[in-house]
Protein backbone atom coordinates (compact mmCIF):
# COMPACT_ATOMS: atom_id res chain seq x y z
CA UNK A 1 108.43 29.96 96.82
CA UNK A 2 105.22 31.61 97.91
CA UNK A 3 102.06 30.60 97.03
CA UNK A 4 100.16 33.78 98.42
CA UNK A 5 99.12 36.55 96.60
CA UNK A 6 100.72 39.81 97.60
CA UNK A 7 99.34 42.40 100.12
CA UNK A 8 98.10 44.54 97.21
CA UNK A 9 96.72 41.79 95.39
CA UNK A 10 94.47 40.91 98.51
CA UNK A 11 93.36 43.94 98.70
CA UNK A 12 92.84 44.84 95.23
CA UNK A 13 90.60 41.36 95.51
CA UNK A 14 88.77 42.28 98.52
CA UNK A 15 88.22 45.88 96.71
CA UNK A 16 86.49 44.32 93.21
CA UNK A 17 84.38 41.55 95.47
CA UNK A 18 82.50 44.79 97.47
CA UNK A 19 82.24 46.39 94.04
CA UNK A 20 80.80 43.08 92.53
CA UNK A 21 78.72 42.08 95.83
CA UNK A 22 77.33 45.62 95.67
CA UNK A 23 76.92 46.29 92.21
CA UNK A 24 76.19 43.43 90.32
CA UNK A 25 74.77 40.95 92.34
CA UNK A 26 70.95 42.45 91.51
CA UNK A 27 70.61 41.17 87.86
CA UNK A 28 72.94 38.40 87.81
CA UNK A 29 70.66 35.75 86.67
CA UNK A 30 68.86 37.90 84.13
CA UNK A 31 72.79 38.99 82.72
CA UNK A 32 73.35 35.59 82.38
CA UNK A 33 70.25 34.78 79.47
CA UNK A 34 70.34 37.81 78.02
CA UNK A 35 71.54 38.06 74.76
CA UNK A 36 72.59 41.75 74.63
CA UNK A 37 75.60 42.58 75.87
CA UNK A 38 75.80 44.19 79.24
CA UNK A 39 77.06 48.19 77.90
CA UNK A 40 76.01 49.80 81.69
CA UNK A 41 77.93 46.91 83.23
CA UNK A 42 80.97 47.58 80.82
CA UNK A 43 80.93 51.46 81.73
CA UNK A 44 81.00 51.15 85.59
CA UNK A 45 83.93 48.29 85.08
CA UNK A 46 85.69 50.77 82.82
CA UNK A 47 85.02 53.71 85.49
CA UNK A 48 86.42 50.85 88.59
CA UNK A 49 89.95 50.40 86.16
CA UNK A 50 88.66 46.85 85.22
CA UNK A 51 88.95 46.98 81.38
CA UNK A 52 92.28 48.15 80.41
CA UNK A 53 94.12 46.54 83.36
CA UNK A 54 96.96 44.59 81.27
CA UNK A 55 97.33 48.02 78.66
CA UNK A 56 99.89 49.98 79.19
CA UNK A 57 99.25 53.20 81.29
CA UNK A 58 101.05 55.19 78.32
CA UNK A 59 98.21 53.95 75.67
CA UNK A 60 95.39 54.78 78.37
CA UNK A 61 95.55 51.79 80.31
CA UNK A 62 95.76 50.66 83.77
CA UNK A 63 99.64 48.90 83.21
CA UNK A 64 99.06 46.34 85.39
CA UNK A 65 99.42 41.99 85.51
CA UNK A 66 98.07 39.26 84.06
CA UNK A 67 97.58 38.26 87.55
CA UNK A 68 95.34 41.36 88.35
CA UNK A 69 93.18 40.56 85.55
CA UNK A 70 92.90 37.08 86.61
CA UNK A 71 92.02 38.30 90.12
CA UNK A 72 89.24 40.44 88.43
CA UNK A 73 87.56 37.84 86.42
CA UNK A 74 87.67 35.47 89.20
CA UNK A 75 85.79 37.87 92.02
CA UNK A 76 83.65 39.33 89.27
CA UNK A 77 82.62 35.64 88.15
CA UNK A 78 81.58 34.57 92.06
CA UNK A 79 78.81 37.72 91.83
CA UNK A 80 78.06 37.68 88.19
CA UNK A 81 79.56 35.91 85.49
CA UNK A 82 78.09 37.34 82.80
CA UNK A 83 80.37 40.44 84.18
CA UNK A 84 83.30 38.44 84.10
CA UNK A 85 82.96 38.54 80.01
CA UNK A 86 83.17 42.35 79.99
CA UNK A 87 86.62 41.79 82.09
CA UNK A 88 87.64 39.30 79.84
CA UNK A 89 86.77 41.22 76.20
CA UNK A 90 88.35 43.95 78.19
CA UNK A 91 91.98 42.53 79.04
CA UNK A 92 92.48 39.06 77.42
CA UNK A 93 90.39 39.29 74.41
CA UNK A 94 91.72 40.82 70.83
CA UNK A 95 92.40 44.15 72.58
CA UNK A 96 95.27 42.72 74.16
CA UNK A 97 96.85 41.78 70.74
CA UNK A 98 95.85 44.98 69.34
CA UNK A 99 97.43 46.95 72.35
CA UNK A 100 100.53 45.43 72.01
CA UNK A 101 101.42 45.59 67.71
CA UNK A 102 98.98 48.35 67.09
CA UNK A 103 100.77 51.66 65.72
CA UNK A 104 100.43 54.90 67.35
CA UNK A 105 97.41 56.00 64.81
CA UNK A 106 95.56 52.74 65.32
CA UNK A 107 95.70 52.79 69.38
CA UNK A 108 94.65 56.37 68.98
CA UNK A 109 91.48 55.58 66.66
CA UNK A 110 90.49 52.88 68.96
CA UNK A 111 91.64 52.73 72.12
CA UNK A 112 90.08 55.39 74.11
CA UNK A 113 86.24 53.92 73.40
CA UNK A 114 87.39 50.44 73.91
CA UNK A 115 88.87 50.98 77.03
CA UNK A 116 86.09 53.17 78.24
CA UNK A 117 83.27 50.31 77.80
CA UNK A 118 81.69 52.46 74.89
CA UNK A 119 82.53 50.15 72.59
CA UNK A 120 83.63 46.43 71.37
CA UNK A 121 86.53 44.46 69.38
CA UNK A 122 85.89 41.31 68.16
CA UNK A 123 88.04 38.58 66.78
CA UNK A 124 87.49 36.94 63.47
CA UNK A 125 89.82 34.27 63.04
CA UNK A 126 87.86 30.91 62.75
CA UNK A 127 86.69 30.61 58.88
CA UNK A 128 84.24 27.80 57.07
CA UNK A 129 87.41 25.17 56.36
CA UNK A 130 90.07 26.63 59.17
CA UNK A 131 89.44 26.19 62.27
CA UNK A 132 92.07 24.36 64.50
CA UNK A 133 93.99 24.66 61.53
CA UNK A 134 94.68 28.70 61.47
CA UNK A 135 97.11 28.55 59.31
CA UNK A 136 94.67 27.25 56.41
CA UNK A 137 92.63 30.27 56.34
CA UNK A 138 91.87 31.55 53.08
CA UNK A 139 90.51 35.24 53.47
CA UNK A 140 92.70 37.41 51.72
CA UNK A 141 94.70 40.59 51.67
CA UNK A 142 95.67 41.77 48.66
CA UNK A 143 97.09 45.38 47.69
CA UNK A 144 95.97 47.86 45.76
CA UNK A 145 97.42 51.47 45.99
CA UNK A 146 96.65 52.58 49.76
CA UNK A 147 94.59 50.54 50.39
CA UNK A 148 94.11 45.88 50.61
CA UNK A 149 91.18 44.50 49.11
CA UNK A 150 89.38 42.09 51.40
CA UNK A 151 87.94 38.86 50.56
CA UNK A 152 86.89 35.72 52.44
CA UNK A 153 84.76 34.52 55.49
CA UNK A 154 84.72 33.97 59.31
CA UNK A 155 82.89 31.81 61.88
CA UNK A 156 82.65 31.29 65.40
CA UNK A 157 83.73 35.36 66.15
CA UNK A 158 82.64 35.95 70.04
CA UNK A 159 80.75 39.29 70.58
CA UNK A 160 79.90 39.76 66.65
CA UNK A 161 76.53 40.46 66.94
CA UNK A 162 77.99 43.55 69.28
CA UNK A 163 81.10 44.36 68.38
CA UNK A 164 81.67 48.26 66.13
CA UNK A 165 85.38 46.74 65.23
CA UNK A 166 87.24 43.51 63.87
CA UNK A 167 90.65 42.15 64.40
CA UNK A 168 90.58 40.07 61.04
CA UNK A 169 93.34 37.12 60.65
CA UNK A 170 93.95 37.78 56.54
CA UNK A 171 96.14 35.89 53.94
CA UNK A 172 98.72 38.26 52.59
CA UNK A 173 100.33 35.95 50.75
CA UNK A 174 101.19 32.02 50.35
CA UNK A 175 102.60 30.38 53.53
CA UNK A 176 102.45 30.87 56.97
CA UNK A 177 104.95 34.47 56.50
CA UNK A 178 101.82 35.49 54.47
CA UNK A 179 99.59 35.74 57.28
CA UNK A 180 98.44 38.90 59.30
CA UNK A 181 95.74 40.67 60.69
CA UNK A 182 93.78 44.27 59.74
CA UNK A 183 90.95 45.92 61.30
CA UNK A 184 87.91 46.31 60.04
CA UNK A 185 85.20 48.85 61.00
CA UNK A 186 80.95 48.02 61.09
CA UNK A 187 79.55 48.98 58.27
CA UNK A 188 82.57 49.19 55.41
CA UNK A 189 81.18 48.79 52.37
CA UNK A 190 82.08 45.78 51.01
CA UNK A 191 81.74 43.97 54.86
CA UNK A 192 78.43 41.91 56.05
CA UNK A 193 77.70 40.81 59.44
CA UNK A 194 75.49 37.91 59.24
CA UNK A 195 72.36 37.00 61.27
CA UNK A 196 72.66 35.47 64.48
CA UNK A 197 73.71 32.02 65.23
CA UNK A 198 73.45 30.86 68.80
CA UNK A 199 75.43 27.88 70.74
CA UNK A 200 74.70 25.80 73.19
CA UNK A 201 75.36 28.16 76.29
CA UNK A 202 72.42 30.89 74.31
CA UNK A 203 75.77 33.24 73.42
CA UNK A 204 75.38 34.03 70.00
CA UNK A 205 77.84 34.52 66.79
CA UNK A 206 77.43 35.95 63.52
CA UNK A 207 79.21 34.76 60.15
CA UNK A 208 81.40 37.70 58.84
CA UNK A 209 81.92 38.19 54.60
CA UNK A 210 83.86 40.03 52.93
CA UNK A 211 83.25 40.66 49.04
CA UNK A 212 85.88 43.15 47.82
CA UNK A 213 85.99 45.06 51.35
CA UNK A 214 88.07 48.23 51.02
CA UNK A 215 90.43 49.46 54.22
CA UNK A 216 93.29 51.22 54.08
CA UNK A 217 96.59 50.40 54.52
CA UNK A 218 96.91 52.41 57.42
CA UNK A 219 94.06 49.38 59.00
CA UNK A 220 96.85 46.90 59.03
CA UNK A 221 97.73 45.33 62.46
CA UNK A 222 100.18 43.29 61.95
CA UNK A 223 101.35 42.61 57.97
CA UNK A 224 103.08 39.61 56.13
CA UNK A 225 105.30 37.55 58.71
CA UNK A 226 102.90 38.98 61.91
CA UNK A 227 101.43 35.15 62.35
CA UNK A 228 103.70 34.27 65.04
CA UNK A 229 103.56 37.66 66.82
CA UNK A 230 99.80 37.04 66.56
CA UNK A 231 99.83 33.01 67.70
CA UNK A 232 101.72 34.43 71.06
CA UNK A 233 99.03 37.49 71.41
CA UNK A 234 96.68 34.59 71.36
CA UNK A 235 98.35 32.63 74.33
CA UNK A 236 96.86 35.69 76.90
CA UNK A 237 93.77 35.07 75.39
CA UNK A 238 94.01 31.59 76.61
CA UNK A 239 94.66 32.71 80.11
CA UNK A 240 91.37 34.94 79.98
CA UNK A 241 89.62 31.88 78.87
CA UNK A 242 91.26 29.16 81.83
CA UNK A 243 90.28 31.97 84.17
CA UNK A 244 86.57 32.10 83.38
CA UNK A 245 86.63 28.57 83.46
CA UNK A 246 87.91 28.13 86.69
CA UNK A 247 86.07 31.13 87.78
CA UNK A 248 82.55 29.66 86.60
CA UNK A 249 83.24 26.19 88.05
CA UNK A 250 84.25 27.54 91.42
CA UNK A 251 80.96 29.69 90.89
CA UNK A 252 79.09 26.76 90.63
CA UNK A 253 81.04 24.65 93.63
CA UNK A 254 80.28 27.48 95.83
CA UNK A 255 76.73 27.28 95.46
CA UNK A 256 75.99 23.87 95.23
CA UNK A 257 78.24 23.49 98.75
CA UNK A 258 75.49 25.75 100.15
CA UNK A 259 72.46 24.02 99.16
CA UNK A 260 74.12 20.55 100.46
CA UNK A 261 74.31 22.94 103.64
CA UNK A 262 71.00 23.70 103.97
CA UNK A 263 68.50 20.93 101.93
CA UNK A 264 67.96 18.23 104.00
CA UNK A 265 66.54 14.74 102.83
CA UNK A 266 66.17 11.51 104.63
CA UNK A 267 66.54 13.60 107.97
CA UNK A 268 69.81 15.19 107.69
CA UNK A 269 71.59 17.77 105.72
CA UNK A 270 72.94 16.68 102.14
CA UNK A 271 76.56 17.38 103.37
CA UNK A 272 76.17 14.54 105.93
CA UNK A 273 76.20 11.76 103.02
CA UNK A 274 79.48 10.62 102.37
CA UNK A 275 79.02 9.86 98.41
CA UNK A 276 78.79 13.56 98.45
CA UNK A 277 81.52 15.07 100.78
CA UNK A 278 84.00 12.96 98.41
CA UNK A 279 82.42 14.12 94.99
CA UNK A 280 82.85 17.84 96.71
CA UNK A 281 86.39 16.72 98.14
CA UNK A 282 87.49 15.79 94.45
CA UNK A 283 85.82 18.64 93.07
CA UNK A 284 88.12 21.21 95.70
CA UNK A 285 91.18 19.01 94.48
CA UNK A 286 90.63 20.00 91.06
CA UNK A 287 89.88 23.38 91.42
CA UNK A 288 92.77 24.14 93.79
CA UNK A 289 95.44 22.59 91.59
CA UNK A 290 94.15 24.64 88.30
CA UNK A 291 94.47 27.56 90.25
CA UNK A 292 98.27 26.89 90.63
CA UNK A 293 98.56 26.43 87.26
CA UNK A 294 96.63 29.39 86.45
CA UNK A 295 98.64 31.68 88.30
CA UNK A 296 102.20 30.34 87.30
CA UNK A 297 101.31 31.03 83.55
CA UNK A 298 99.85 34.23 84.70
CA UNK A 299 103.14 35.27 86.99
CA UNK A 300 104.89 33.67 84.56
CA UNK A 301 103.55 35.74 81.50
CA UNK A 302 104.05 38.92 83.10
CA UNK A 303 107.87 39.90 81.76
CA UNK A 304 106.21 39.32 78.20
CA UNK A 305 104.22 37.08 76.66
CA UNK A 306 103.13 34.25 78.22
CA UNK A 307 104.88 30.46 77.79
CA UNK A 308 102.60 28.11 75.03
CA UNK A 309 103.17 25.04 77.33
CA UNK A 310 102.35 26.87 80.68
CA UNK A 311 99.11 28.39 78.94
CA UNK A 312 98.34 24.98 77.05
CA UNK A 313 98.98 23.40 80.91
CA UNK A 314 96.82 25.58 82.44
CA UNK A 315 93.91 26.05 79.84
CA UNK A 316 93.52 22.44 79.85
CA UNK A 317 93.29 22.16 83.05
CA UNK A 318 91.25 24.64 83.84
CA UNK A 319 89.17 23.81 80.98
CA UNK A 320 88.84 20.16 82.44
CA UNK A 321 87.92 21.53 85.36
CA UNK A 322 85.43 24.71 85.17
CA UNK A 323 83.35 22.16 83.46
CA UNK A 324 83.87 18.82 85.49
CA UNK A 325 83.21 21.19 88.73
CA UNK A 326 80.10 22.87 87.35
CA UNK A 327 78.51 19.43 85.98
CA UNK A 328 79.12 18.05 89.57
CA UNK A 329 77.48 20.65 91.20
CA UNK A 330 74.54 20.14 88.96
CA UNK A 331 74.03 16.81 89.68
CA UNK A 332 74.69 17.47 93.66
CA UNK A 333 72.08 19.94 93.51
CA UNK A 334 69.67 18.08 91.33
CA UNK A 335 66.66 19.51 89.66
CA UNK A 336 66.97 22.86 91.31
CA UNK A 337 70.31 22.58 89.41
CA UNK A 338 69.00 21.96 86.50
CA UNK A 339 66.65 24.86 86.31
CA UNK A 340 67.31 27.89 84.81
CA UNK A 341 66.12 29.69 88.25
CA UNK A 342 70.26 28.71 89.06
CA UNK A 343 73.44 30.08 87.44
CA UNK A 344 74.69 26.43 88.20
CA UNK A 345 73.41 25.37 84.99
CA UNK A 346 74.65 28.57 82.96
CA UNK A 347 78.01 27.37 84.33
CA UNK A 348 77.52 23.61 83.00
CA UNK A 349 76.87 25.18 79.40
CA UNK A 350 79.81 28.15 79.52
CA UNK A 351 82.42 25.88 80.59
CA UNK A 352 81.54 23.51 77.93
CA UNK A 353 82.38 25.98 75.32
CA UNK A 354 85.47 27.21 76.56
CA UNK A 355 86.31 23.11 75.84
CA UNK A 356 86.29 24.13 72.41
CA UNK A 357 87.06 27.86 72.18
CA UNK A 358 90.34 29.14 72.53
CA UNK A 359 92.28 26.41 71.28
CA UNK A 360 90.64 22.62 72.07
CA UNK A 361 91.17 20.45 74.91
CA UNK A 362 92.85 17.86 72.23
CA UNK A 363 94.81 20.76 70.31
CA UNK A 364 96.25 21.86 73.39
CA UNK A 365 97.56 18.09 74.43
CA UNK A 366 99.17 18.03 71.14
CA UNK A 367 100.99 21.32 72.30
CA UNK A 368 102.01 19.50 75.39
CA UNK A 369 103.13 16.46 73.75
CA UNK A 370 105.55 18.30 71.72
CA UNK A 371 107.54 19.87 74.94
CA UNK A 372 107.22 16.49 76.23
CA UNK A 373 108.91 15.15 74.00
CA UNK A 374 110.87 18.12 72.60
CA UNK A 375 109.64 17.94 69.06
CA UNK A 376 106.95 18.72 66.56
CA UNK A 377 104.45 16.51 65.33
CA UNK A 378 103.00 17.60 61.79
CA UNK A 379 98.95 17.02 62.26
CA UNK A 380 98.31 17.21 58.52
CA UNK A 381 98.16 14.72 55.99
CA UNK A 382 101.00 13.89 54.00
C-alpha cells in the first residue's frame, strides 16, 4: 500500500503552489472579507484547468480525480483560501451533480460559462422546515403541458447572492421517489432572490421563493425517483467540503508554527515552551490522520461515486479537525490571532461552518453508526 502521491500528482502540486504563490498571494487577506465573489480569480483558475478538473473531458472538462481536485484546493488554500472556494464551486459543488445526470441540451446551455469562471451554480436544497431532514422538503414540481410549475422556498444556498443558475431539490410527488431536482435561471419570472443574510464567517446567503415559477420541462435534472442519484452526487460535495477544512486548518497551523518561530517572550522563542510544542504535536496528529482519510475516500471515489461511510469518515474528521487546528492556532498566536490583520481567524470562523454545512458533524455519526452496526436507525418520530 502506498501512501505517496504519484509522480504526476507531485508535480501537478508543485505546479498549482507557483501558480498560487505567484498569483494570489497579493490580495489574500482582502479576498478573504470581501463579500463579492472573486470573478478575476475564477477566470485565471479556469484558464490554469482548475475548475472543471473532475468533468469529463468530453463535456469540456479537464477528466481528471477527485484526488487532483483535492490537491488543488489544498495548495490553493495555503496561498489564499478564499481561492480555494472558486476550486471548490468549480469541482465539488452542484456542478459536479449537474455534470454527471445533466442531458446533452442542459450541459450544452450551461457548461461552457460555468466551467470558464464566467459564471456560477448554486445549490438550493436547505428550505424553512427541511434541513437535515431533505427528504421533508416541500417545494414543489408540478406539471403542466411543457413545462412544471414551481412553488416553495430555500435557505442556507452558498453563493446565492452570485450565482446566474440554481440546482433546485423539488417535490414531484409524495415520498421520497417523488423527489428531484430542476434548474432554474436568475431572473424567471415567477423566482425571487432575497436580500442578503450573512453568517458567522461574513459569507453571505440569500432566501430563494418561488410563487408559480415557470421552467420548462426540458430544465429538469433529474425527475421523480432522481433522490438517491442526487444523495450520492452530494457525497463529492462532502469531499470538497473535508478538503477545505483540512486545507484551512493546515492554513492556519502553518502560520501560527511560524510566529511561535519567531515571537519571543520571557527570553526565548514561543516554540521553546513545552505546553506549546505538545498543543502543535496534537494539532500535526490530527491533521495528518484526516489527510489519510481524505485521500482514501477521494482514491476511493474515483471508479464512481464516492462510498457514504468513507465520505461521512472523512468529513467528520476533517471537519473536527480544520476547526480544532485553526482554534489552536488562534489561541497559540494570541491577539495577533485574533485580529483580522491574520487569515488565522478567517480560518477559526470557515471551519466552523463547514461543522454544519454539508451534512452535520452529528448527522454524519448517525451515518457511521448505521455501517457500524449494519442497520438503519429511523431519526423521526413515530
Amino acid at each position: 500500500m502506498d501512501f505517496n502521491l504519484t509522480e504526476e500528482q507531485v508535480a501537478f502540486a508543485d505546479s498549482v503552489r507557483k501558480f498560487a504563490q505567484k498569483e494570489l498571494a497579493d490580495g489574500a487577506l482582502e479576498r478573504a472579507h470581501s463579500h463579492d465573489y472573486p470573478w478575476e480569480i475564477a477566470a485565471k483558475l479556469a484558464e490554469m484547468g482548475l475548475i472543471g478538473i473532475t468533468v469529463k473531458e468530453e463535456d469540456g472538462g479537464i477528466g481528471g480525480s477527485l484526488v487532483d481536485a483535492v490537491i488543488a484546493i489544498q495548495e490553493l488554500a495555503l496561498v489564499c483560501p478564499k481561492s480555494a472556494d472558486v476550486v471548490q464551486a468549480g469541482n465539488f459543488g452542484a456542478i459536479r451533480t449537474f455534470a454527471e445526470y445533466a442531458s446533452p441540451y442542459l450541459k450544452e446551455k450551461y457548461l461552457p460559462d460555468l466551467l470558464a469562471g464566467k459564471k456560477l451554480l448554486a445549490l438550493g436544497m436547505s428550505e424553512p422546515g427541511a434541513g437535515s431532514s431533505v427528504t421533508e422538503l416541500k417545494t414543489s414540481a408540478v406539471e403542466d403541458g411543457d413545462h412544471y410549475i414551481i412553488n416553495g422556498s430555500k435557505v442556507f444556498s452558498t453563493h446565492s447572492p452570485h450565482a446566474d443558475s440554481f440546482l433546485i431539490y423539488v417535490r414531484f410527488g409524495e415520498g421520497l421517489d417523488g423527489i428531484g431536482s430542476v434548474m432554474v435561471d436568475r431572473g424567471t419570472p415567477g423566482f425571487e432572490v432575497g436580500q442578503p443574510s450573512a453568517f458567522m464567517s461574513g459569507e453571505e446567503w440569500c432566501q430563494l421563493y418561488f410563487d408559480n415559477c415557470r421552467i420548462p420541462k426540458e430544465n429538469v435534472l433529474l425527475g421523480p425517483g432522481g433522490f438517491k442519484k442526487q444523495i450520492s452526487g452530494f457525497n463529492v460535495e462532502r469531499i470538497g467540503n473535508a478538503s477545505r477544512a483540512l486545507a484551512l486548518g493546515r492554513h492556519a497551523f502553518n502560520v501560527a508554527r511560524q510566529h511561535c518561530l519567531d515571537r519571543e517572550q520571557f527570553g526565548k522563542a514561543l516554540c521553546e515552551f513545552q505546553g506549546l510544542q505538545w498543543k502543535f504535536s496534537e494539532m500535526a496528529l490530527k491533521l495528518e490522520s484526516s489527510q489519510l482519510l481524505l485521500y482514501r475516500a477521494a482514491i476511493n471515489a474515483d471508479g464512481g461515486l464516492p462510498s457514504a461511510y468513507e465520505t461521512s469518515i472523512a468529513k467528520l474528521s476533517c471537519n473536527l479537525t480544520g476547526w480544532e487546528v485553526s482554534n489552536e492556532a488562534l489561541q497559540a498566536m494570541g491577539g495577533y490571532g485574533y485580529s483580522t490583520e491574520s487569515l488565522v481567524e478567517y480560518c477559526v470562523k470557515r471551519t466552523r461552518g463547514w461543522m454544519i454545512a454539508g451534512g452535520s458533524i452529528e448527522v454524519l455519526k448517525n451515518r457511521i453508526a448505521e455501517d457500524v452496526f449494519g442497520r438503519r436507525f429511523n431519526q423521526r418520530a413515530k
